[in-house]
PDB file of N, CA and C in Angstrom:
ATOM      1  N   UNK A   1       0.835  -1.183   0.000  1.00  0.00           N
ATOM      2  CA  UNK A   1       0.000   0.000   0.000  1.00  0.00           C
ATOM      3  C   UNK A   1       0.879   1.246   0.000  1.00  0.00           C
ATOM      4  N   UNK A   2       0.469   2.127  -0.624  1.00  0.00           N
ATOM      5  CA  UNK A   2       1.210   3.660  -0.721  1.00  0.00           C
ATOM      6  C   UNK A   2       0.287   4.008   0.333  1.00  0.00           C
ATOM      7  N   UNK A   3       1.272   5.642   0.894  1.00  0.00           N
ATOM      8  CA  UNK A   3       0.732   6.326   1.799  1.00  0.00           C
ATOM      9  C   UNK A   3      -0.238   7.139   1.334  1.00  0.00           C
ATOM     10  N   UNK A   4      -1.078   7.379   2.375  1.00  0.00           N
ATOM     11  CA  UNK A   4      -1.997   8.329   1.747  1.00  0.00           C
ATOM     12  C   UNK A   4      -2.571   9.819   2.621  1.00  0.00           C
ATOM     13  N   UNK A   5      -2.580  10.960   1.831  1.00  0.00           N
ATOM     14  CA  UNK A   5      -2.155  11.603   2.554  1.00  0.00           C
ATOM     15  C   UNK A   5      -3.128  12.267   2.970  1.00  0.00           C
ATOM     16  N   UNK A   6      -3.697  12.945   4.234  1.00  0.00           N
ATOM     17  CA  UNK A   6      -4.851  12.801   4.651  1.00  0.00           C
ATOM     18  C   UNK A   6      -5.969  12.411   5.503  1.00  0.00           C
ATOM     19  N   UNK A   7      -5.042  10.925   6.032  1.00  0.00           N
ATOM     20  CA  UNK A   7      -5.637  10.153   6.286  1.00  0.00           C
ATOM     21  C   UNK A   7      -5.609   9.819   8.288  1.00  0.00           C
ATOM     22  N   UNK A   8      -4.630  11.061   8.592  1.00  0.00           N
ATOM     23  CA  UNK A   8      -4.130  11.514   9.891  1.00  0.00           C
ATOM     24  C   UNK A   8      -3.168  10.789  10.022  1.00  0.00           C
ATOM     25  N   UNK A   9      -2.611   9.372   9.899  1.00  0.00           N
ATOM     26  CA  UNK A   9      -0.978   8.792  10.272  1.00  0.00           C
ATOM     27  C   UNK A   9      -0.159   9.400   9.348  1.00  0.00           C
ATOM     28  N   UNK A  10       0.925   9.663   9.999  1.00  0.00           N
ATOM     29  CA  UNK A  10       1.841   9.873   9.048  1.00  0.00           C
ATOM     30  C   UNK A  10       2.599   8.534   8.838  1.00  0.00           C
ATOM     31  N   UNK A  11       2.748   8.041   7.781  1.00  0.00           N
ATOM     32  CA  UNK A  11       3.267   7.250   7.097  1.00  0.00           C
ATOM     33  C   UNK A  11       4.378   7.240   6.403  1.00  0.00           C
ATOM     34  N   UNK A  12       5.207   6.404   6.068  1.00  0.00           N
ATOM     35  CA  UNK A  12       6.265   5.922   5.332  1.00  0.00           C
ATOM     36  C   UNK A  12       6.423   7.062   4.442  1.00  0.00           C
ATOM     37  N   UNK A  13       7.469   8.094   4.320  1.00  0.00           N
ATOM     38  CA  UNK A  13       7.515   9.106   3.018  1.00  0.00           C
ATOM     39  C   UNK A  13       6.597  10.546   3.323  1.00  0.00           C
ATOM     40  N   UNK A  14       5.962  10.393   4.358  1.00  0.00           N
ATOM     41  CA  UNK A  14       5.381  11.358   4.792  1.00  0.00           C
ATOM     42  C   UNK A  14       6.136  12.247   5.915  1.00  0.00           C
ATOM     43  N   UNK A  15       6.031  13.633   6.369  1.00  0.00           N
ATOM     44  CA  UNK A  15       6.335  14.058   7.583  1.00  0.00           C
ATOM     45  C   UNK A  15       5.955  14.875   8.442  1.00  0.00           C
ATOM     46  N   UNK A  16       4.245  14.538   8.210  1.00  0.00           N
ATOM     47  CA  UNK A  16       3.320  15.468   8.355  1.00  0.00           C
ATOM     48  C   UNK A  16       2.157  14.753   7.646  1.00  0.00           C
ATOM     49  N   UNK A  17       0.693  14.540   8.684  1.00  0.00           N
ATOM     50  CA  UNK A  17      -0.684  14.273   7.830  1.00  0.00           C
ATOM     51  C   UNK A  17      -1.392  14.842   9.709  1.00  0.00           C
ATOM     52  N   UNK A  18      -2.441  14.997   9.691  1.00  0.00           N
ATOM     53  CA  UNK A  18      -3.008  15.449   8.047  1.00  0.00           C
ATOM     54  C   UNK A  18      -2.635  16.548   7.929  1.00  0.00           C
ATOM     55  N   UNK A  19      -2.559  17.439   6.674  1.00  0.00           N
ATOM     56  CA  UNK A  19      -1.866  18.463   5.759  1.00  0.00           C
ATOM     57  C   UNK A  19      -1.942  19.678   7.106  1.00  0.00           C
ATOM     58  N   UNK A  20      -3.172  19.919   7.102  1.00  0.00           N
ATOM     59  CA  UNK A  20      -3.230  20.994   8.396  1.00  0.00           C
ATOM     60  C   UNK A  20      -2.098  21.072   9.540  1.00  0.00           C
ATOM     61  N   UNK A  21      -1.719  20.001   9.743  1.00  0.00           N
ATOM     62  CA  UNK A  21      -0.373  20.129  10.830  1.00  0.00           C
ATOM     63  C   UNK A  21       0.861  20.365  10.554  1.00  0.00           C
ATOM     64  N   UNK A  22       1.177  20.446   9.050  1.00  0.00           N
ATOM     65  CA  UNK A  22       1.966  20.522   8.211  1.00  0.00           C
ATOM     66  C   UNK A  22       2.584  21.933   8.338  1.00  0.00           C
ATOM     67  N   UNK A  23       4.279  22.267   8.602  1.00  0.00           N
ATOM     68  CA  UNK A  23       4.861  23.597   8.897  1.00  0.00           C
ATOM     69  C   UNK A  23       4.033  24.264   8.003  1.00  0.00           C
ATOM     70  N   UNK A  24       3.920  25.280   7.921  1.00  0.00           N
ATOM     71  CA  UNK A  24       3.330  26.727   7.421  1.00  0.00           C
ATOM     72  C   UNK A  24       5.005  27.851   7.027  1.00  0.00           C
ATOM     73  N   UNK A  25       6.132  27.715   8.103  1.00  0.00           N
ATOM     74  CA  UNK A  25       7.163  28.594   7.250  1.00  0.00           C
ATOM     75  C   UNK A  25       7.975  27.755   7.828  1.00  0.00           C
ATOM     76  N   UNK A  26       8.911  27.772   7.952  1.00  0.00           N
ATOM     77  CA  UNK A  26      10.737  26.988   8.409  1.00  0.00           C
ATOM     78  C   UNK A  26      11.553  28.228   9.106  1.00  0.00           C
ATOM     79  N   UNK A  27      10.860  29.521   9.338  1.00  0.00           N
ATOM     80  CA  UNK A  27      11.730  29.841  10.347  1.00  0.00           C
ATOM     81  C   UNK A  27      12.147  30.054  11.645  1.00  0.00           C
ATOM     82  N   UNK A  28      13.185  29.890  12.052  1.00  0.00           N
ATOM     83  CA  UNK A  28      13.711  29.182  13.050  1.00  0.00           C
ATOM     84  C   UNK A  28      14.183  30.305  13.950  1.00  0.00           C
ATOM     85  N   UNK A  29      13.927  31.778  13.616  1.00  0.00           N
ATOM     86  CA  UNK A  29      13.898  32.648  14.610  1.00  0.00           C
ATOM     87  C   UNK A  29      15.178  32.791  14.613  1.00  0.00           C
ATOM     88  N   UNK A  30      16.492  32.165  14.134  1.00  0.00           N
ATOM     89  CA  UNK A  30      17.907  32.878  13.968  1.00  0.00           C
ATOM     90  C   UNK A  30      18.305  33.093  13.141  1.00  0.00           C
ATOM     91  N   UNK A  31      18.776  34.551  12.618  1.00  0.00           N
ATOM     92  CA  UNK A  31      18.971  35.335  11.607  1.00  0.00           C
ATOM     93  C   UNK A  31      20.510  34.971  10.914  1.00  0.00           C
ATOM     94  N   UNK A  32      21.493  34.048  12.174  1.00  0.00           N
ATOM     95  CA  UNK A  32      22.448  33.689  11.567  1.00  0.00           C
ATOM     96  C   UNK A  32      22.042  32.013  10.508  1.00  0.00           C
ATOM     97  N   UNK A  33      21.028  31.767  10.214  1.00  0.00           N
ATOM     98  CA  UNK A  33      20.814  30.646   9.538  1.00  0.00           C
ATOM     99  C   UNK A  33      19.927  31.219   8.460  1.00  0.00           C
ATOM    100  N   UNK A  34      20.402  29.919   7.292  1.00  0.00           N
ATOM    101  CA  UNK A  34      19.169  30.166   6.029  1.00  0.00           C
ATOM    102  C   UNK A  34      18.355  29.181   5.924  1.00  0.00           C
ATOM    103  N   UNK A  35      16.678  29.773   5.891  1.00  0.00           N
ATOM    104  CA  UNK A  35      15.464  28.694   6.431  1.00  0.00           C
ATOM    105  C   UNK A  35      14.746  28.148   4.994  1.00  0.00           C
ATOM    106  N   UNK A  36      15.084  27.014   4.932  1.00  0.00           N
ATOM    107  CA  UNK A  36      14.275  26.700   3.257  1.00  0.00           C
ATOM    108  C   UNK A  36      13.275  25.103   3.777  1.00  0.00           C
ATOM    109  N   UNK A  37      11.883  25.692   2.835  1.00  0.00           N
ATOM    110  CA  UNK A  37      11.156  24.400   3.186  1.00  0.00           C
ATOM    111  C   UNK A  37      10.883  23.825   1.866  1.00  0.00           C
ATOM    112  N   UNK A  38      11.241  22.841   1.647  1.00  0.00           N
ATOM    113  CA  UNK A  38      11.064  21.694   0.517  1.00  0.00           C
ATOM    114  C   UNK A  38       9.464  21.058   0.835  1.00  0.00           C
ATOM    115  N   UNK A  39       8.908  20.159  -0.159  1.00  0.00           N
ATOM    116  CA  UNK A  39       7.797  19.437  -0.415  1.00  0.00           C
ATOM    117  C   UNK A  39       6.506  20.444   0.178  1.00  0.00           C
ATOM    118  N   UNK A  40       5.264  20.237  -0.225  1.00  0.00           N
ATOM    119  CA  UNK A  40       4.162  20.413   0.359  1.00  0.00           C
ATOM    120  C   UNK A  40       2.937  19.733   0.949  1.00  0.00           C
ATOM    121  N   UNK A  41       1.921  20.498   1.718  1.00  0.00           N
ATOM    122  CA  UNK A  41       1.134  19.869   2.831  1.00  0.00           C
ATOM    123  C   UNK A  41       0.155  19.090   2.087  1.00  0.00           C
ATOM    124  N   UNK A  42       0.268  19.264   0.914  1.00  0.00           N
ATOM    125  CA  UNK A  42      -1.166  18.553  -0.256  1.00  0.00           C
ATOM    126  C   UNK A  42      -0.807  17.131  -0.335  1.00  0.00           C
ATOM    127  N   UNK A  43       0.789  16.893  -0.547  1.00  0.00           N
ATOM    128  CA  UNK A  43       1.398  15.715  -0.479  1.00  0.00           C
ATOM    129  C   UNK A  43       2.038  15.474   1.088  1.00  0.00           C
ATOM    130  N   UNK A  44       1.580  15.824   1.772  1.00  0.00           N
ATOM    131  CA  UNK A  44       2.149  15.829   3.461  1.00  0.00           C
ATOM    132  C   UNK A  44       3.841  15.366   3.283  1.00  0.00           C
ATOM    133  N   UNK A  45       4.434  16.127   3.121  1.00  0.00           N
ATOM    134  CA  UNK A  45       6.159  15.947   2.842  1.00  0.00           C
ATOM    135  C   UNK A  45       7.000  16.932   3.396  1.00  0.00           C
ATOM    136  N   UNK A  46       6.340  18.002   3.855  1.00  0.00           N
ATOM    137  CA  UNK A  46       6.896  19.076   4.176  1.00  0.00           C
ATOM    138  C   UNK A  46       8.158  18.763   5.026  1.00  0.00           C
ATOM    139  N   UNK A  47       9.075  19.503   4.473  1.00  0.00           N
ATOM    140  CA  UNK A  47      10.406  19.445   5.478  1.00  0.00           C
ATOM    141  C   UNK A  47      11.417  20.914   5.397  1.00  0.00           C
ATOM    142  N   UNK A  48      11.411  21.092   6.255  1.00  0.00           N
ATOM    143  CA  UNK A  48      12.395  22.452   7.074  1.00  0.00           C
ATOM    144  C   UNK A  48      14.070  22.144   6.959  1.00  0.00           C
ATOM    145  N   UNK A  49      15.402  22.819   6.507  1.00  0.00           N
ATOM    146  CA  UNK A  49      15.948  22.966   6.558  1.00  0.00           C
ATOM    147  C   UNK A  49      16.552  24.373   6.804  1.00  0.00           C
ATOM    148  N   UNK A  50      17.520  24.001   8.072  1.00  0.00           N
ATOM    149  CA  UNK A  50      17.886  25.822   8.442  1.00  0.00           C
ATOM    150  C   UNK A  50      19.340  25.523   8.363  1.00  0.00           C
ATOM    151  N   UNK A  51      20.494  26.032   7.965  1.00  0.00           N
ATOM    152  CA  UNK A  51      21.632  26.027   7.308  1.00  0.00           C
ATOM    153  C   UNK A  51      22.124  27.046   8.074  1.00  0.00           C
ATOM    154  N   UNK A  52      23.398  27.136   8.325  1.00  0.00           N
ATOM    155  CA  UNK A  52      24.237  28.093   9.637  1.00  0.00           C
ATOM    156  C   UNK A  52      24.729  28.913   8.143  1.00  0.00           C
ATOM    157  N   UNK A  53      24.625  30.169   8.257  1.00  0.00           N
ATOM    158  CA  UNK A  53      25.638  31.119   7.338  1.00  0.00           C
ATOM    159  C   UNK A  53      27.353  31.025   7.641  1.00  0.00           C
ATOM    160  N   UNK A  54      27.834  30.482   6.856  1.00  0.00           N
ATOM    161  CA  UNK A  54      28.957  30.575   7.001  1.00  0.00           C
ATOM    162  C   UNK A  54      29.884  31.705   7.116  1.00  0.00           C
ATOM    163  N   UNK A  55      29.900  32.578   6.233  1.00  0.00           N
ATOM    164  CA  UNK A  55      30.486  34.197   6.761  1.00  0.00           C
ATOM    165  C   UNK A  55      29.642  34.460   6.875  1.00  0.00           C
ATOM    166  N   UNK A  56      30.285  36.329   7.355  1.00  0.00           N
ATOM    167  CA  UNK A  56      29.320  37.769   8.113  1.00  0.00           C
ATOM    168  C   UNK A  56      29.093  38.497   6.850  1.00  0.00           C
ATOM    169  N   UNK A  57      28.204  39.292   7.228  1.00  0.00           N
ATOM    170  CA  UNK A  57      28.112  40.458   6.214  1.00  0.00           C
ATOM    171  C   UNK A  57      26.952  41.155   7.166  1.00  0.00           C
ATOM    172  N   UNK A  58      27.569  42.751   7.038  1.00  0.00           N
ATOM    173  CA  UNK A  58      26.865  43.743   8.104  1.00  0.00           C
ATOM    174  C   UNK A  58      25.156  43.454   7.072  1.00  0.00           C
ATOM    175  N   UNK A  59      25.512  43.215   6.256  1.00  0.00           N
ATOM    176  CA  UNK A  59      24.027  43.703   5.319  1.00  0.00           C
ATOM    177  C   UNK A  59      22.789  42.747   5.475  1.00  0.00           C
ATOM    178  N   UNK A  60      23.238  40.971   6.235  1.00  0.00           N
ATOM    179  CA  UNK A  60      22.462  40.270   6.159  1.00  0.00           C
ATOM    180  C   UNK A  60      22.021  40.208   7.283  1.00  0.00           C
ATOM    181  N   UNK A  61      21.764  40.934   8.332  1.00  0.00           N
ATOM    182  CA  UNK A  61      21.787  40.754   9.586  1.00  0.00           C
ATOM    183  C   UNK A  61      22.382  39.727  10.150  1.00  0.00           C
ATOM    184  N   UNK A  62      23.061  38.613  10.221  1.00  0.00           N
ATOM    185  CA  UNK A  62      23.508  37.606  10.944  1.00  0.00           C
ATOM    186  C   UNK A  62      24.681  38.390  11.856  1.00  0.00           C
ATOM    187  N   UNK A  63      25.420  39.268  11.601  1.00  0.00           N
ATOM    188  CA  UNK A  63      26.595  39.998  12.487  1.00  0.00           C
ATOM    189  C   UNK A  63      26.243  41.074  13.282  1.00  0.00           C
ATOM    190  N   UNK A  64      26.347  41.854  14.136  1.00  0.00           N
ATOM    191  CA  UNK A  64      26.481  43.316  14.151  1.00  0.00           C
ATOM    192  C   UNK A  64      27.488  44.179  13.070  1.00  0.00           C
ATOM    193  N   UNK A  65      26.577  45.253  13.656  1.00  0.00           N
ATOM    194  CA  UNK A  65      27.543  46.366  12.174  1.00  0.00           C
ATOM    195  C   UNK A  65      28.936  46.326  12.435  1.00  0.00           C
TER     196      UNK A  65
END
């Protein structure tokens, strides 16, 4: 059986059902990281990645001026 999405378990390939519980944004409230969310809640897949900035720059907020 494939998962199905919807159906309230989250299942095999899923990371998130039903869709409603599904992140809404990926950010993580620290300005020194970059917040990207892959898949969506239609296919309950949603997944958050937050990535540390490796250098500064006064312009991206992650440093002080």
């Amino acid at each position: 059986c494939s998962p199905t999405c919807g159906n309230g378990v989250v299942e095999s390939g899923e990371t998130c059902d039903p869709p409603s519980s599904c992140p809404i944004s990926c950010d993580d409230g620290n300005v020194c990281t970059t917040d990207q969310m892959t898949g969506s809640s239609a296919k309950c897949n949603v997944a958050c990645t937050d990535t540390p900035i490796a250098g500064c720059s006064a312009a991206d907020g992650s440093a002080p001026d």
